[in-house]
N, C-alpha and C. Protein backbone atom coordinates (compact mmCIF):
# COMPACT_ATOMS: atom_id res chain seq x y z
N UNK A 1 72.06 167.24 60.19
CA UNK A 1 73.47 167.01 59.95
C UNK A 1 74.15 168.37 59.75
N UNK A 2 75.13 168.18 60.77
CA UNK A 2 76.08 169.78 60.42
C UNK A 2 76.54 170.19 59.10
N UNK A 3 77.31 171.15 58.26
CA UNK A 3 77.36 171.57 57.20
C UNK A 3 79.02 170.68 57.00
N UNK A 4 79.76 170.29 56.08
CA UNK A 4 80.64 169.61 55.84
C UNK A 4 81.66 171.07 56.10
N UNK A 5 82.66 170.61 56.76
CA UNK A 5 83.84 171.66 57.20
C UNK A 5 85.19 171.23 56.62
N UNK A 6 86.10 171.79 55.55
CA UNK A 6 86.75 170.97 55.24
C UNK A 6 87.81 170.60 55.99
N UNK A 7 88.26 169.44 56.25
CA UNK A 7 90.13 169.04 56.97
C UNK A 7 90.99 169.98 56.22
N UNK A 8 92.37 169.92 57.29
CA UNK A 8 93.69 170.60 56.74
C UNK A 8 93.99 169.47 55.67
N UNK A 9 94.99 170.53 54.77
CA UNK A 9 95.41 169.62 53.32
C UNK A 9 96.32 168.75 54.46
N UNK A 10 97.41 169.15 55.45
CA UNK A 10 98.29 168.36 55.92
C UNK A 10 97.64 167.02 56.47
N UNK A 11 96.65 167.12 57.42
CA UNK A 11 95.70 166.07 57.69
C UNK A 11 95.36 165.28 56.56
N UNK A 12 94.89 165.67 55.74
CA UNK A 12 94.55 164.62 54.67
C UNK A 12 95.69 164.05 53.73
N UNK A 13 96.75 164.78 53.75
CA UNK A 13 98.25 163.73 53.28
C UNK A 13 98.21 162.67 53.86
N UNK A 14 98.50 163.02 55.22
CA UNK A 14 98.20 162.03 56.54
C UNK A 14 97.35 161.13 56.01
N UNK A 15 96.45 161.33 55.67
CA UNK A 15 95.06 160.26 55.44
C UNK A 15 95.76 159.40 54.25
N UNK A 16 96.26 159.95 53.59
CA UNK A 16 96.72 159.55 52.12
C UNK A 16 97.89 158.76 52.04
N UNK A 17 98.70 158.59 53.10
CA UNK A 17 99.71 157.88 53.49
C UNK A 17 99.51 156.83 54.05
N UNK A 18 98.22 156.59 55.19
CA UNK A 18 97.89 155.28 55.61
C UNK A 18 97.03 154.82 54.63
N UNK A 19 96.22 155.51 54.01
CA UNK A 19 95.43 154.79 52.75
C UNK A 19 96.37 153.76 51.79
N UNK A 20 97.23 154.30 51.23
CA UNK A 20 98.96 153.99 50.35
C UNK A 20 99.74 152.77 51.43
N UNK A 21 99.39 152.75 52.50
CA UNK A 21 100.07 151.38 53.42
C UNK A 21 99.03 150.32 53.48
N UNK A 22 97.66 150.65 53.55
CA UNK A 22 96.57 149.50 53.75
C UNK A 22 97.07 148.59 54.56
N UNK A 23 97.52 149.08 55.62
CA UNK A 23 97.84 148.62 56.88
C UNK A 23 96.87 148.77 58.02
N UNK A 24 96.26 148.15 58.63
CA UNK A 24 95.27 148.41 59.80
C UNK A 24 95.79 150.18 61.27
N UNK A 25 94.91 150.81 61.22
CA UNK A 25 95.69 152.00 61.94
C UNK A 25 94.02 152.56 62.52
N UNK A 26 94.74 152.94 63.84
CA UNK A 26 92.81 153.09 64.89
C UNK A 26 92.62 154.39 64.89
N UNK A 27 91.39 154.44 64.30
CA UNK A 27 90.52 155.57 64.02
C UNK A 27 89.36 156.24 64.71
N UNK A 28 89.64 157.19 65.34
CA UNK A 28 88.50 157.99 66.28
C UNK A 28 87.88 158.57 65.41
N UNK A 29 86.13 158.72 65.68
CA UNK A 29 85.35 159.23 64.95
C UNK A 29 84.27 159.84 65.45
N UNK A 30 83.61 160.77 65.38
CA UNK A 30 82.43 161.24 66.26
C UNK A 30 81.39 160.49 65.11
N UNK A 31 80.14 160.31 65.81
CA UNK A 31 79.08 160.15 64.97
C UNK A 31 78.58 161.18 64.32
N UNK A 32 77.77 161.15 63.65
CA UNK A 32 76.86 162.17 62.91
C UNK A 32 75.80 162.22 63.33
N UNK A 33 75.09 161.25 63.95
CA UNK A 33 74.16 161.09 64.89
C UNK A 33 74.42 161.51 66.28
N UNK A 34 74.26 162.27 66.90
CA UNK A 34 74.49 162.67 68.17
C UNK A 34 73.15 161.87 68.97
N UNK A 35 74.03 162.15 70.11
CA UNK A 35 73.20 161.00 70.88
C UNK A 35 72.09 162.28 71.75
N UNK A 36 72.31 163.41 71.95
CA UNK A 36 71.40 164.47 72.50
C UNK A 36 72.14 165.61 71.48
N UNK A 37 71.44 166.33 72.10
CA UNK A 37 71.31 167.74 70.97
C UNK A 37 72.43 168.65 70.86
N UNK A 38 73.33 168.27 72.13
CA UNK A 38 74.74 169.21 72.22
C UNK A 38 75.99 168.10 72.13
N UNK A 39 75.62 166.50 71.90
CA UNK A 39 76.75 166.05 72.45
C UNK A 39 76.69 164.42 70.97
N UNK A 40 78.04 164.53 70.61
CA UNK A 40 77.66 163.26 69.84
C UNK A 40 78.38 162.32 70.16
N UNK A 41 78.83 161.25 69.92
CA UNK A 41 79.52 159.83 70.53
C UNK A 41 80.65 159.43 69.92
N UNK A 42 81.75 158.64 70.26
CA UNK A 42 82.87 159.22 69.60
C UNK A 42 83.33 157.10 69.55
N UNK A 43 83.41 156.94 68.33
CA UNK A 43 83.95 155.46 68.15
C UNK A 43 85.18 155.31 68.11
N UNK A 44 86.12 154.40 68.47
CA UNK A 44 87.38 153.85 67.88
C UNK A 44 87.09 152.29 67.18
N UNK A 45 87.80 152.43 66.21
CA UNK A 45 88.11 151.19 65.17
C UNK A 45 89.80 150.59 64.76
N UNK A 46 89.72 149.81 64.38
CA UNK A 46 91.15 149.74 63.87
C UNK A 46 90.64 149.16 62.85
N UNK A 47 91.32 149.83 61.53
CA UNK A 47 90.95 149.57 60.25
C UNK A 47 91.55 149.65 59.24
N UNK A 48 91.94 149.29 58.07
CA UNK A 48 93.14 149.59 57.41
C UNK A 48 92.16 150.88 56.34
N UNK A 49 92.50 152.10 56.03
CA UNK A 49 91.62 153.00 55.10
C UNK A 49 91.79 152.35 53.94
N UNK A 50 90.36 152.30 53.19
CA UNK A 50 90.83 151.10 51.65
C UNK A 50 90.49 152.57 50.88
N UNK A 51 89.84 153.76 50.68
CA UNK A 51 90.13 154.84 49.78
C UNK A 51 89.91 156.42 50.60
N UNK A 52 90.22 157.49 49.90
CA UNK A 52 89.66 158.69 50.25
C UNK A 52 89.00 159.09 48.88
N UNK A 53 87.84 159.83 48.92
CA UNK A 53 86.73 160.45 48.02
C UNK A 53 86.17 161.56 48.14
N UNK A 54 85.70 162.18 47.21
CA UNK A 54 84.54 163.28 47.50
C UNK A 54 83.44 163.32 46.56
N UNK A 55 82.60 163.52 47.43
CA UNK A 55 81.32 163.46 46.94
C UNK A 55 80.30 164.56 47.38
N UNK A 56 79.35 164.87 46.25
CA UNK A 56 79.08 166.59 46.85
C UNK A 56 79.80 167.03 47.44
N UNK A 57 80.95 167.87 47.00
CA UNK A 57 81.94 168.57 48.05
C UNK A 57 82.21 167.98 49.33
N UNK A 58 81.88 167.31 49.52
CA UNK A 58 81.99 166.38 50.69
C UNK A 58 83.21 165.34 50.89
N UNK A 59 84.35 165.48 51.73
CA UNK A 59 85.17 164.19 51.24
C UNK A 59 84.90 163.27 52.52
N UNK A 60 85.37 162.00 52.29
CA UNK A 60 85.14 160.69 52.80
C UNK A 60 85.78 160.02 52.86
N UNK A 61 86.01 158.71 53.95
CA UNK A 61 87.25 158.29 54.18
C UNK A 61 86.44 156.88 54.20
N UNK A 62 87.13 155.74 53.17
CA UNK A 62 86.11 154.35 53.20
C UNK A 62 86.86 153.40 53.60
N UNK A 63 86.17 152.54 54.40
CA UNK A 63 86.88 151.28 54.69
C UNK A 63 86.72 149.87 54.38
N UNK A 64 87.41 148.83 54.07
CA UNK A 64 87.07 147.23 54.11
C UNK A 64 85.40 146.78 53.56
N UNK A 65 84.61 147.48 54.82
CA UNK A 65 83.83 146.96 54.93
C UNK A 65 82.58 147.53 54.25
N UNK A 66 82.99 148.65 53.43
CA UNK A 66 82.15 149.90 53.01
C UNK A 66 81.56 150.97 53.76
N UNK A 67 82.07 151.00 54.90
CA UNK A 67 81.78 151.89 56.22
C UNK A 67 82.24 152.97 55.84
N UNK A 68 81.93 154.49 55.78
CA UNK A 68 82.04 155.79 55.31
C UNK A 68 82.10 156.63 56.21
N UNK A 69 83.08 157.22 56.47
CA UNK A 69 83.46 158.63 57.16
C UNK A 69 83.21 159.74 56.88
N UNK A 70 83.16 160.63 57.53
CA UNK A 70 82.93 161.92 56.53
C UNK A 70 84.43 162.71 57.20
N UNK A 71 84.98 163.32 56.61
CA UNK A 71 86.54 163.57 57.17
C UNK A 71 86.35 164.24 58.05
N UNK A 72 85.54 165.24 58.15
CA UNK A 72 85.04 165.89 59.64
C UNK A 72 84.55 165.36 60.98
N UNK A 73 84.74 164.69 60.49
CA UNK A 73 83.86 164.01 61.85
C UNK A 73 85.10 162.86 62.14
N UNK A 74 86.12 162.94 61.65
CA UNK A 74 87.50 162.46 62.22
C UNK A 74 87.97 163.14 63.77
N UNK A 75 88.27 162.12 64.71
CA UNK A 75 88.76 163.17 65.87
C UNK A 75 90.60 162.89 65.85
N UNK A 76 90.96 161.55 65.21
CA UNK A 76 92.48 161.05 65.30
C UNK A 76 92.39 159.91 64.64
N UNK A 77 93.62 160.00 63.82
CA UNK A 77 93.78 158.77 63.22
C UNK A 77 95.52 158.23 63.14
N UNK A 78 95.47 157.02 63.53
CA UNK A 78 96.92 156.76 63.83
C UNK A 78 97.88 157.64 65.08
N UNK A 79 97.22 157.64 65.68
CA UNK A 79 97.94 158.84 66.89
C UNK A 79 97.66 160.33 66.42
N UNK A 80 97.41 160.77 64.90
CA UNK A 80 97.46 161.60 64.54
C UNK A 80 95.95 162.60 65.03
N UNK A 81 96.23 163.64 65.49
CA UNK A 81 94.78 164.40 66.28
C UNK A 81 94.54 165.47 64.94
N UNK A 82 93.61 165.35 64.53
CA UNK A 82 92.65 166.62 63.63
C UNK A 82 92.82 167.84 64.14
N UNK A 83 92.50 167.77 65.74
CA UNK A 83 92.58 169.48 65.94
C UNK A 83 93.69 170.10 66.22
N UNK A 84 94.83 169.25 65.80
CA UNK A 84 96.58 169.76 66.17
C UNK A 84 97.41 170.04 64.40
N UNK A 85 95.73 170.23 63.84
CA UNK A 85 96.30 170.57 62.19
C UNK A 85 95.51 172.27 61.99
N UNK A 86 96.37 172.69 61.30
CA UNK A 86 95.67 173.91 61.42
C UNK A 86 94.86 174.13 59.71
């Protein structure tokens, strides 16, 4: 598992605003599991975010179902793209 990289604070407002609506909003995610050694797999969900956390320096994005994100491994959420935050 790669080393935890942290998100922009602006990105994670973002996060913190659909968390605060608990409204369903579709979430791209790479796995953590890569499927070969250079390349990992990338899910969409639609989900409403039920909290954000951190744990070992680590923060996390949880849902409904107890399904756990790691915020890095976010590629877009709500239209919103990770790598268009600096």
């Amino acid at each position: 598992m790669k080393p935890y990289q942290p998100i922009s604070c602006d990105f994670h407002s973002e996060l913190e605003l659909f968390a605060l609506r608990k409204q369903p909003v579709e979430i791209t995610y790479r796995s953590l599991a890569p499927t070969t050694a250079d390349e990992s797999s990338e899910t969409t969900i639609c989900e409403a975010i039920k909290d954000l956390y951190t744990r070992n320096s680590e923060e996390f994005l949880l849902l409904p179902d107890g399904t756990e994100i790691r915020l890095d491994q976010l590629v877009s959420v709500g239209g919103k793209v990770l790598a268009s935050y600096c």
